[in-house]
PDB file of N, CA and C in Angstrom:
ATOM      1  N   UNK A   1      -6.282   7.687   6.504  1.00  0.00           N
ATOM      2  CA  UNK A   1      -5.560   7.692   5.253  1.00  0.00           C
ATOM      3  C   UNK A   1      -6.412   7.010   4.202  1.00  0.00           C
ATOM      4  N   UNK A   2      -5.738   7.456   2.675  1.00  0.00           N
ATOM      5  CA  UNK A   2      -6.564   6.577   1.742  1.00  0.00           C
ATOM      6  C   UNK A   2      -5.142   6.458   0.274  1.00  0.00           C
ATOM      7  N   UNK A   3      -5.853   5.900  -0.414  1.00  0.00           N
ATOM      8  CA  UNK A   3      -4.729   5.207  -1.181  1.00  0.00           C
ATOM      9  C   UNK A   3      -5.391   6.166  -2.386  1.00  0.00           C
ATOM     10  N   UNK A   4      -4.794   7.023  -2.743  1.00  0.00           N
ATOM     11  CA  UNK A   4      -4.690   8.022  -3.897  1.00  0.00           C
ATOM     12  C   UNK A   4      -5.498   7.305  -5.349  1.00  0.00           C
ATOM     13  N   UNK A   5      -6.311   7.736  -5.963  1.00  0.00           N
ATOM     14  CA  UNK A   5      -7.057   7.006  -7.153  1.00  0.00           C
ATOM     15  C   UNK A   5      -6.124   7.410  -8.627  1.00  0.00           C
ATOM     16  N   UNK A   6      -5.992   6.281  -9.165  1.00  0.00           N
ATOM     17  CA  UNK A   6      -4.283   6.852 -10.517  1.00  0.00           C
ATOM     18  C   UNK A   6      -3.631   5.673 -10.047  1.00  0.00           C
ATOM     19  N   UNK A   7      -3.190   5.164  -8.902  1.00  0.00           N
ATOM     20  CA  UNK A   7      -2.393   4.513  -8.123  1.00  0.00           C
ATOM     21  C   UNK A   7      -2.681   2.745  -7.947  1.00  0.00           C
ATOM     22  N   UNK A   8      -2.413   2.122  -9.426  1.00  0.00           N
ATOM     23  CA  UNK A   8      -3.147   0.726  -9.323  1.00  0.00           C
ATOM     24  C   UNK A   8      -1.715  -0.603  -9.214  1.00  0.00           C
ATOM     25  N   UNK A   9      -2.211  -1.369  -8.567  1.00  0.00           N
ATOM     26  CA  UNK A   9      -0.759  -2.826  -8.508  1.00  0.00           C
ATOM     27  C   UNK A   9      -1.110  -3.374  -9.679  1.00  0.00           C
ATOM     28  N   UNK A  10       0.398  -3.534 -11.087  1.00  0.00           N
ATOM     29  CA  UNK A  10       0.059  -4.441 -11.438  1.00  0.00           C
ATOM     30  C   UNK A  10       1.066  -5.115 -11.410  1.00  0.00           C
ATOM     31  N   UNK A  11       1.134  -6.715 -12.012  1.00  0.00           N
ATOM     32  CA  UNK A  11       2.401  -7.831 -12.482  1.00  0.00           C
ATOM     33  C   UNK A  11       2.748  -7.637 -13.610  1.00  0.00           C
ATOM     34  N   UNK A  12       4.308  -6.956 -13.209  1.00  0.00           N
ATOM     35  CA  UNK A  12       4.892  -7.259 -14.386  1.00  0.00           C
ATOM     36  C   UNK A  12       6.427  -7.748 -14.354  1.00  0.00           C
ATOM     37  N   UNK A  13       6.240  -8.698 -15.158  1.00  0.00           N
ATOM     38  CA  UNK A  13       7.382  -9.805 -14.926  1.00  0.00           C
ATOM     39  C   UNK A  13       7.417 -10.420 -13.917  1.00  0.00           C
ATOM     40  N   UNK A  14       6.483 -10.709 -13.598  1.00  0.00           N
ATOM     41  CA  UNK A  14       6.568 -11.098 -11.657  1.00  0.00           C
ATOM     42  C   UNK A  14       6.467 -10.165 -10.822  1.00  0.00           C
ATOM     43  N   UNK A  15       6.613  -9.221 -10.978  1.00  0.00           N
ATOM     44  CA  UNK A  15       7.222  -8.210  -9.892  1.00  0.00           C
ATOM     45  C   UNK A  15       5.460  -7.536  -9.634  1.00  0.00           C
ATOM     46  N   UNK A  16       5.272  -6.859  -8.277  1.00  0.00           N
ATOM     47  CA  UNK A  16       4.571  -6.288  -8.133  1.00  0.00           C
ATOM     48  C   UNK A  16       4.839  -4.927  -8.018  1.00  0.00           C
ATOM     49  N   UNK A  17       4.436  -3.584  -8.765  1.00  0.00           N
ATOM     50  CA  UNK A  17       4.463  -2.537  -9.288  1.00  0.00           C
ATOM     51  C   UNK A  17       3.414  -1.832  -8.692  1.00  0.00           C
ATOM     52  N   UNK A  18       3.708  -0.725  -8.797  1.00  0.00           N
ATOM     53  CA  UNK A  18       2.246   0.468  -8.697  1.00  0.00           C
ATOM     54  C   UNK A  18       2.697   1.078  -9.555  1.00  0.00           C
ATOM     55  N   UNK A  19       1.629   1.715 -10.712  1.00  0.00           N
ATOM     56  CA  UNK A  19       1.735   2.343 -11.454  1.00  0.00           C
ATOM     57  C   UNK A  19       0.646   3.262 -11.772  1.00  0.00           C
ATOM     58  N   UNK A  20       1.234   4.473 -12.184  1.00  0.00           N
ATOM     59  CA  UNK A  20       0.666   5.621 -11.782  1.00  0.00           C
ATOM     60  C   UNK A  20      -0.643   5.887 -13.376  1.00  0.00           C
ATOM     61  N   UNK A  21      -1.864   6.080 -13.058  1.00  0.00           N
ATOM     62  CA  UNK A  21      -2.718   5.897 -14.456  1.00  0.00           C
ATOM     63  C   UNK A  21      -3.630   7.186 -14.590  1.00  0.00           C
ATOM     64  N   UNK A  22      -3.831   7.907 -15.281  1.00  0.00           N
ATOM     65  CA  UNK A  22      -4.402   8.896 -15.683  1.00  0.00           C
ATOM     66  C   UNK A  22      -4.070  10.300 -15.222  1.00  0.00           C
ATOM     67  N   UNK A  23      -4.473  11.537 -16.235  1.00  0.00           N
ATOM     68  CA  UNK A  23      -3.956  12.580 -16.493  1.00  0.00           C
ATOM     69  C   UNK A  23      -3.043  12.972 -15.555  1.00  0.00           C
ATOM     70  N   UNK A  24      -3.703  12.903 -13.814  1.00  0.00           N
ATOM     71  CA  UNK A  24      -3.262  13.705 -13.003  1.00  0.00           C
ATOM     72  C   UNK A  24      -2.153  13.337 -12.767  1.00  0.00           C
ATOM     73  N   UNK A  25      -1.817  12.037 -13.014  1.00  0.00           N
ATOM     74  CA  UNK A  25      -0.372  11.300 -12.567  1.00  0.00           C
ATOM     75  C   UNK A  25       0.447  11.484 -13.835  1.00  0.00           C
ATOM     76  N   UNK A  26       0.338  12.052 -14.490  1.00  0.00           N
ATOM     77  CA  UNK A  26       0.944  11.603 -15.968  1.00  0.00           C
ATOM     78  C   UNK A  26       2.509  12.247 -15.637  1.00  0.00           C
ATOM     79  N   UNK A  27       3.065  13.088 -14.632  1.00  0.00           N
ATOM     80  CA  UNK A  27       4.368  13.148 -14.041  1.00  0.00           C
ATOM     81  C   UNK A  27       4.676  12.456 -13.553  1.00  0.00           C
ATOM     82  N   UNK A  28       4.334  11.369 -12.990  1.00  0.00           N
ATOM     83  CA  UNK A  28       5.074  10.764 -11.716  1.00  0.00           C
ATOM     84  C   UNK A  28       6.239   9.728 -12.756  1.00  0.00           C
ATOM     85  N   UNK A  29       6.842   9.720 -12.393  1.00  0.00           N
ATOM     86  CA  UNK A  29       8.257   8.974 -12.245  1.00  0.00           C
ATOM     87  C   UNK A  29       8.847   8.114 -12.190  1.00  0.00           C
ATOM     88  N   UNK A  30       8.616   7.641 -10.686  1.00  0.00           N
ATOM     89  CA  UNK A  30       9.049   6.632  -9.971  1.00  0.00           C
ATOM     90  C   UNK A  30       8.308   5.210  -9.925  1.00  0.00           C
ATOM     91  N   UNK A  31       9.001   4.239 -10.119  1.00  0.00           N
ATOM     92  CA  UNK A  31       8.092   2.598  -9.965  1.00  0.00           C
ATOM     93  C   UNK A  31       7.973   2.483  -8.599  1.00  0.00           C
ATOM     94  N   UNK A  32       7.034   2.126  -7.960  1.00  0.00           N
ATOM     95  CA  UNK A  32       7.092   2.020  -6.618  1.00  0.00           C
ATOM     96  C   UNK A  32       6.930  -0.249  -6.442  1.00  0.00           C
ATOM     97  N   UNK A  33       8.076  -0.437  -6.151  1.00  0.00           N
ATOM     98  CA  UNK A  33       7.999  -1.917  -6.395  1.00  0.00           C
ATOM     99  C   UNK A  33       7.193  -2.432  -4.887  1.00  0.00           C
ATOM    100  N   UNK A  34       6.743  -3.473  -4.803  1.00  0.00           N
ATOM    101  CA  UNK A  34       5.828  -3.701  -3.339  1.00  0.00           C
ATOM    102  C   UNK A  34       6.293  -5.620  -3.226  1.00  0.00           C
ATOM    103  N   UNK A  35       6.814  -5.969  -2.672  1.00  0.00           N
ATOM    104  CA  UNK A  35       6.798  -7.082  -1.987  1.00  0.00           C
ATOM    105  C   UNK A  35       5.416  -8.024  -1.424  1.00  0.00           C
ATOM    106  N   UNK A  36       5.257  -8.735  -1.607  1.00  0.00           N
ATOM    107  CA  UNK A  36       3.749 -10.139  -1.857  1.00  0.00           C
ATOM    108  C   UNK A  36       2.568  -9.020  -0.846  1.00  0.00           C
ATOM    109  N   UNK A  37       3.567  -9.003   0.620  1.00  0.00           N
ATOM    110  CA  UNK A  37       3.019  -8.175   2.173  1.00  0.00           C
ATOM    111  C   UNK A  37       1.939  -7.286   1.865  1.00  0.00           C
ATOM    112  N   UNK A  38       3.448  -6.203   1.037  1.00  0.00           N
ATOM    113  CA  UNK A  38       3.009  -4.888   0.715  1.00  0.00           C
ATOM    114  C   UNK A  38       1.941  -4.677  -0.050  1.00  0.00           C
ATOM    115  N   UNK A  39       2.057  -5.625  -1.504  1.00  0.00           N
ATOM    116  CA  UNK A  39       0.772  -5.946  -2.004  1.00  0.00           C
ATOM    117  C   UNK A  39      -0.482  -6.644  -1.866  1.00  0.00           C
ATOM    118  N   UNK A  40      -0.595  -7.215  -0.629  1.00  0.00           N
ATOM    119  CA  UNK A  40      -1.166  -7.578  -0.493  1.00  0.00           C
ATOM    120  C   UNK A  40      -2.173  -6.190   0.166  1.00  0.00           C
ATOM    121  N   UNK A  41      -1.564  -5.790   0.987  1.00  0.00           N
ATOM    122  CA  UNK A  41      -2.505  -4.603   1.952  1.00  0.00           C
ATOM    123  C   UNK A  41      -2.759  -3.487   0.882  1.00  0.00           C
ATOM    124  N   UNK A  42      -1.879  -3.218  -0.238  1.00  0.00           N
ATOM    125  CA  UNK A  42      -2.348  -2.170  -0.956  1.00  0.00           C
ATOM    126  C   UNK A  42      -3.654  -2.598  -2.034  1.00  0.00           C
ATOM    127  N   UNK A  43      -3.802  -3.869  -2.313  1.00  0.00           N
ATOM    128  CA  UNK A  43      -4.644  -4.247  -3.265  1.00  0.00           C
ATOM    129  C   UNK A  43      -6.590  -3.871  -1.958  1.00  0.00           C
ATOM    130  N   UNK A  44      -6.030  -4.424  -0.534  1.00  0.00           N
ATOM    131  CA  UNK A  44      -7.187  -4.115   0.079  1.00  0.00           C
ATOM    132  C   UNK A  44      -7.440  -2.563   0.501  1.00  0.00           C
ATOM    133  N   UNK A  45      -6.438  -1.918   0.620  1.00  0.00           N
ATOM    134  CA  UNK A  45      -6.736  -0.837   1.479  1.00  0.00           C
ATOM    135  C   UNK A  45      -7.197   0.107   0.300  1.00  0.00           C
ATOM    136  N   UNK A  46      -6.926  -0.472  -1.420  1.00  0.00           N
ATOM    137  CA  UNK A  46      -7.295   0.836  -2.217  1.00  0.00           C
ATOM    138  C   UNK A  46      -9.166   0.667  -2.239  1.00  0.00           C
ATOM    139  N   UNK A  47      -9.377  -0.676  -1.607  1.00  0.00           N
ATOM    140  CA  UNK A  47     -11.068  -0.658  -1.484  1.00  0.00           C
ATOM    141  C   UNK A  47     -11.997  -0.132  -0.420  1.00  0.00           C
ATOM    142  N   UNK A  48     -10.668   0.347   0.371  1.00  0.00           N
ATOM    143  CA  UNK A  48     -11.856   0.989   1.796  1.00  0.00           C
ATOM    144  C   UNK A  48     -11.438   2.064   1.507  1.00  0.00           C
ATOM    145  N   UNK A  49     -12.574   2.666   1.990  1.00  0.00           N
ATOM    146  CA  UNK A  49     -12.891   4.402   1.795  1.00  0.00           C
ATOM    147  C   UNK A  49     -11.940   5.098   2.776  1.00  0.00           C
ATOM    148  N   UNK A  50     -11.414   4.775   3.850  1.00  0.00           N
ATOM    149  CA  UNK A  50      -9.906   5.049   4.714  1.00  0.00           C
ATOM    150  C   UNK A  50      -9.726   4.045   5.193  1.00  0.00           C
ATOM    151  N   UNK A  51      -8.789   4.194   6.205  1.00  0.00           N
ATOM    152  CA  UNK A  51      -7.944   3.184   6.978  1.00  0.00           C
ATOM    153  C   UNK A  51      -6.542   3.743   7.817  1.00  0.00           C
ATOM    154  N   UNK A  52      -6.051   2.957   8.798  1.00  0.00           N
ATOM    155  CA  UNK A  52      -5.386   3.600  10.091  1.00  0.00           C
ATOM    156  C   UNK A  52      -4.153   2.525   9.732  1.00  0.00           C
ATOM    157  N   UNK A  53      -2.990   2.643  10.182  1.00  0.00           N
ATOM    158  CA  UNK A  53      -2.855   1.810  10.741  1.00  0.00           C
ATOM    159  C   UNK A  53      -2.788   1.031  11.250  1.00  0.00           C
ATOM    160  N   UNK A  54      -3.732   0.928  12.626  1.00  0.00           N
ATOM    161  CA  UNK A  54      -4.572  -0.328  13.037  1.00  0.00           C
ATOM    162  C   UNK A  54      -5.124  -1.109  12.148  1.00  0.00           C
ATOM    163  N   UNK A  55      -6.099  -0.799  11.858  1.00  0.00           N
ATOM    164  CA  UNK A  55      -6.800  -1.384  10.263  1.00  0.00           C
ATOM    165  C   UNK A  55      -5.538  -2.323   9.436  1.00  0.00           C
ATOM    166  N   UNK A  56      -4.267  -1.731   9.059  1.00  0.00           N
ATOM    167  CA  UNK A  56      -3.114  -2.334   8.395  1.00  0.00           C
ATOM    168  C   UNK A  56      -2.729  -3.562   9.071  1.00  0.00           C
ATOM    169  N   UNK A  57      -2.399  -3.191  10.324  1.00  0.00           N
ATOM    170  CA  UNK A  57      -2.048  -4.042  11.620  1.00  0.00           C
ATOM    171  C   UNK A  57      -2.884  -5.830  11.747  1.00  0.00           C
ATOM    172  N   UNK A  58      -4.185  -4.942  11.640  1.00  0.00           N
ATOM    173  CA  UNK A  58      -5.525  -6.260  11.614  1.00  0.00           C
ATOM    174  C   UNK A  58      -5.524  -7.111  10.426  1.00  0.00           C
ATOM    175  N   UNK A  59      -5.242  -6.718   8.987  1.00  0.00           N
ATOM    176  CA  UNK A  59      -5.033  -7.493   7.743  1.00  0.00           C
ATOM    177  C   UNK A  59      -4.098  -7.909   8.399  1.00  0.00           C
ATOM    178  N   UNK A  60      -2.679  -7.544   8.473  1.00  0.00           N
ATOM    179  CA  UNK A  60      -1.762  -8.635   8.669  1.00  0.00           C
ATOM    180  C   UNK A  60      -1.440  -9.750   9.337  1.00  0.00           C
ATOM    181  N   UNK A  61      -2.484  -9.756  10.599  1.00  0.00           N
ATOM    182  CA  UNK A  61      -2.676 -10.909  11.617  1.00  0.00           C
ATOM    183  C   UNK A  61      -3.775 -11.753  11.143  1.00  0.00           C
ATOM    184  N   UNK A  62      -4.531 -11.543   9.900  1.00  0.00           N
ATOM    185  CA  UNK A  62      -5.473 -11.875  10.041  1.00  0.00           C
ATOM    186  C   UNK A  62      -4.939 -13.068   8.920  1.00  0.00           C
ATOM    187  N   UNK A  63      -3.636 -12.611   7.875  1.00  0.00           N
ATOM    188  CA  UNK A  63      -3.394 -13.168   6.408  1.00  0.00           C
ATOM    189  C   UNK A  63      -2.227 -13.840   6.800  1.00  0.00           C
ATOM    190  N   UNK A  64      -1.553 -13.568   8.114  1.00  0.00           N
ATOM    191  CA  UNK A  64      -0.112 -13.898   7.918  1.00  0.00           C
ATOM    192  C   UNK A  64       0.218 -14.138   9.337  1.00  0.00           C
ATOM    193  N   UNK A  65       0.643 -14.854   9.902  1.00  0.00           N
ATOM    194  CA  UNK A  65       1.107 -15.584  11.093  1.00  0.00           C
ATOM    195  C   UNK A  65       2.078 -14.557  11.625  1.00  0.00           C
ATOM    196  N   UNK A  66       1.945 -13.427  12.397  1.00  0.00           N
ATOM    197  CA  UNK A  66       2.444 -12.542  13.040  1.00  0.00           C
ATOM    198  C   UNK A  66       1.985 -12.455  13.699  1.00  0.00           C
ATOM    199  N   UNK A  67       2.621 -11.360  15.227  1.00  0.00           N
ATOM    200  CA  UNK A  67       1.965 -11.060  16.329  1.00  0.00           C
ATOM    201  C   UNK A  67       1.404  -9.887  16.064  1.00  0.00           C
ATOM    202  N   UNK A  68       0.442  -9.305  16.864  1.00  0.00           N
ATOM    203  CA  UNK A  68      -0.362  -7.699  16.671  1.00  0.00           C
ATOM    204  C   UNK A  68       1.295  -6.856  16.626  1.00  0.00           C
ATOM    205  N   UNK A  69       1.827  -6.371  17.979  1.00  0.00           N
ATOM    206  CA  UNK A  69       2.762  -6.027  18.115  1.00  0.00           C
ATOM    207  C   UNK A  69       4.134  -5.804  16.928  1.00  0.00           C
ATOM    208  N   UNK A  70       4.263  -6.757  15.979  1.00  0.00           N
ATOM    209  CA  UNK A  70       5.289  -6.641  15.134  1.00  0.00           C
ATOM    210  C   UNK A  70       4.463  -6.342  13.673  1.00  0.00           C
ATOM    211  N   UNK A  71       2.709  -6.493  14.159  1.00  0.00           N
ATOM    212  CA  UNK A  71       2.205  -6.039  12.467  1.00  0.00           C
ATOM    213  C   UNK A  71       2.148  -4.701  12.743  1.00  0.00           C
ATOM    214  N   UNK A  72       1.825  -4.182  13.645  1.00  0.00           N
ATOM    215  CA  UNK A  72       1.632  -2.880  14.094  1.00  0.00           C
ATOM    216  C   UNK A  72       2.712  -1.915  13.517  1.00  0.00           C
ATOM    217  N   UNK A  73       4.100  -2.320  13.986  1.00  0.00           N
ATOM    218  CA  UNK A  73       5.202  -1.886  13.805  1.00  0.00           C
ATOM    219  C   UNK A  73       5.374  -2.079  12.061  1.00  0.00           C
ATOM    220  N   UNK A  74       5.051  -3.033  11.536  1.00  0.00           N
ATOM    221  CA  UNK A  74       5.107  -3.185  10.077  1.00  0.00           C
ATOM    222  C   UNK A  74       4.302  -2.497   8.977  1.00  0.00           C
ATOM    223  N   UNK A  75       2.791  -2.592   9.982  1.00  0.00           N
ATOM    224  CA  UNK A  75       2.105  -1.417   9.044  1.00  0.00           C
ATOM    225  C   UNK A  75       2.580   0.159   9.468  1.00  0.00           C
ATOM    226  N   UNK A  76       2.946   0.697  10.477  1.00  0.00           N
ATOM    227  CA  UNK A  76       3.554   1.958  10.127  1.00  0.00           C
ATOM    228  C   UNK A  76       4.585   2.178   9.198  1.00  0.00           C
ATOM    229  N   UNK A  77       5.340   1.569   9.490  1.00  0.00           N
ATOM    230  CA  UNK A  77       6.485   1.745   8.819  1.00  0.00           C
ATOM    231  C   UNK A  77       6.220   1.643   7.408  1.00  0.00           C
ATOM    232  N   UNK A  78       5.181   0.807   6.894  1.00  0.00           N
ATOM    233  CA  UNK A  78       5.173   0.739   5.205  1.00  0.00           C
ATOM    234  C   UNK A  78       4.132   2.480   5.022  1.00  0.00           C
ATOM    235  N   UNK A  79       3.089   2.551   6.041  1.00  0.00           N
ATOM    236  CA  UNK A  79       2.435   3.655   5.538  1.00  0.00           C
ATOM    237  C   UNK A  79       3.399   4.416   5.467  1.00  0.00           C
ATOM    238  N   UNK A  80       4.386   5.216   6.376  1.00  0.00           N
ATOM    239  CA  UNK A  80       5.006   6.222   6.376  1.00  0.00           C
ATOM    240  C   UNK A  80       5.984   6.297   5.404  1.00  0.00           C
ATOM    241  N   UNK A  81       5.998   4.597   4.073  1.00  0.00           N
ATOM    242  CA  UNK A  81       6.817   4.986   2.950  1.00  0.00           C
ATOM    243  C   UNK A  81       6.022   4.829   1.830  1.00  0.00           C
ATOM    244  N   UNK A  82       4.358   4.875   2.136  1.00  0.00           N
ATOM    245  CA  UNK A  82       3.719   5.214   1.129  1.00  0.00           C
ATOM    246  C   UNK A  82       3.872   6.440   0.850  1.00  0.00           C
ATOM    247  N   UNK A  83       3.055   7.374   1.869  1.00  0.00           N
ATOM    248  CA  UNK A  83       3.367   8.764   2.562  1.00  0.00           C
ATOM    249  C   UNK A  83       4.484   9.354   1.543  1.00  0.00           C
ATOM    250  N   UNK A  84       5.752   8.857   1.813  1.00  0.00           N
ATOM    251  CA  UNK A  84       7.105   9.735   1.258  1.00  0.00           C
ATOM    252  C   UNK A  84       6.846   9.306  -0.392  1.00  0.00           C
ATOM    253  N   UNK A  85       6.518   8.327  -0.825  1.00  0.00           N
ATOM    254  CA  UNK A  85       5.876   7.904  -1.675  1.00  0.00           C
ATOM    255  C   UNK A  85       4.515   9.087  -2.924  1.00  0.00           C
ATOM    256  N   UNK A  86       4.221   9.278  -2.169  1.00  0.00           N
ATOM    257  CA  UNK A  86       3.168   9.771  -2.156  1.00  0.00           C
ATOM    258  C   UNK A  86       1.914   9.132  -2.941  1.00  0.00           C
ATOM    259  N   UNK A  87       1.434   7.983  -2.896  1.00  0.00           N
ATOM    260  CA  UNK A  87       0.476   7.073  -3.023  1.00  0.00           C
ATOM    261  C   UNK A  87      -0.401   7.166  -2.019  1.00  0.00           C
ATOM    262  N   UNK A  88      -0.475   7.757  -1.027  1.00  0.00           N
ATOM    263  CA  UNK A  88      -1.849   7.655  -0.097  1.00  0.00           C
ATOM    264  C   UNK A  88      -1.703   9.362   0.425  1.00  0.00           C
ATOM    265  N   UNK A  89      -3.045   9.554   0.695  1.00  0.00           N
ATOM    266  CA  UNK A  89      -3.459  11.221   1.284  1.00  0.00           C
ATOM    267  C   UNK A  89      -4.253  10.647   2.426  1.00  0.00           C
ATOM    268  N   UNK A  90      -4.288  11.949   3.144  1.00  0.00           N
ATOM    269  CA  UNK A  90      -5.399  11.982   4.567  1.00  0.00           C
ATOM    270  C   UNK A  90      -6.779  12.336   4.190  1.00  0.00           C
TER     271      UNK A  90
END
C-alpha cells in the first residue's frame, strides 16, 4: 500500500485532519479526522514509498507501549478504513 499524494495531515484547531490538496482531489468531500495513533503512522507512512501492515504493526511497538499482537490488529483495522476512505492505493 501507499498513502495517495493530495492527501496531507494538518492542525486545525487541535484536531488532526487530512485534507485533500490539488486538482485531482478538488472533489473530495469528506474530513477524514485521525486521532494522535492514527496520525502519527499517517505522517510516516506518507514517506515510504509502500508499506504492509506489518510495517504499521512495527511503528506502533516501536512509539507506543503495545504488544505486536494488538498493533497488528490495530494497524489493519485503521488501513482497511483508510482503504474505504480512500487515502491510500496498492
Amino acid at each position: 500500500m501507499k498513502a495517495k499524494k493530495g492527501f496531507n495531515l494538518r492542525d486545525v484547531c487541535g484536531e488532526k485532519i487530512i485534507v485533500a490538496e490539488g486538482k485531482e482531489n478538488i472533489d473530495f468531500s469528506n474530513i477524514i479526522s485521525m486521532n494522535e495513533t492514527a496520525a502519527y503512522l499517517w505522517e510516516r507512512v506518507q514517506k515510504m514509498e509502500s508499506f504492509t501492515p506489518k510495517e504499521m504493526a512495527e511503528l506502533l511497538v516501536d512509539a507506543y507501549e503495545v504488544d505486536n499482537e494488538t498493533a497488528q490488529a490495530d494497524a489493519t483495522n485503521l488501513l482497511r478504513q483508510w482503504q474505504e476512505a480512500g487515502i491510500v492505493e496498492e
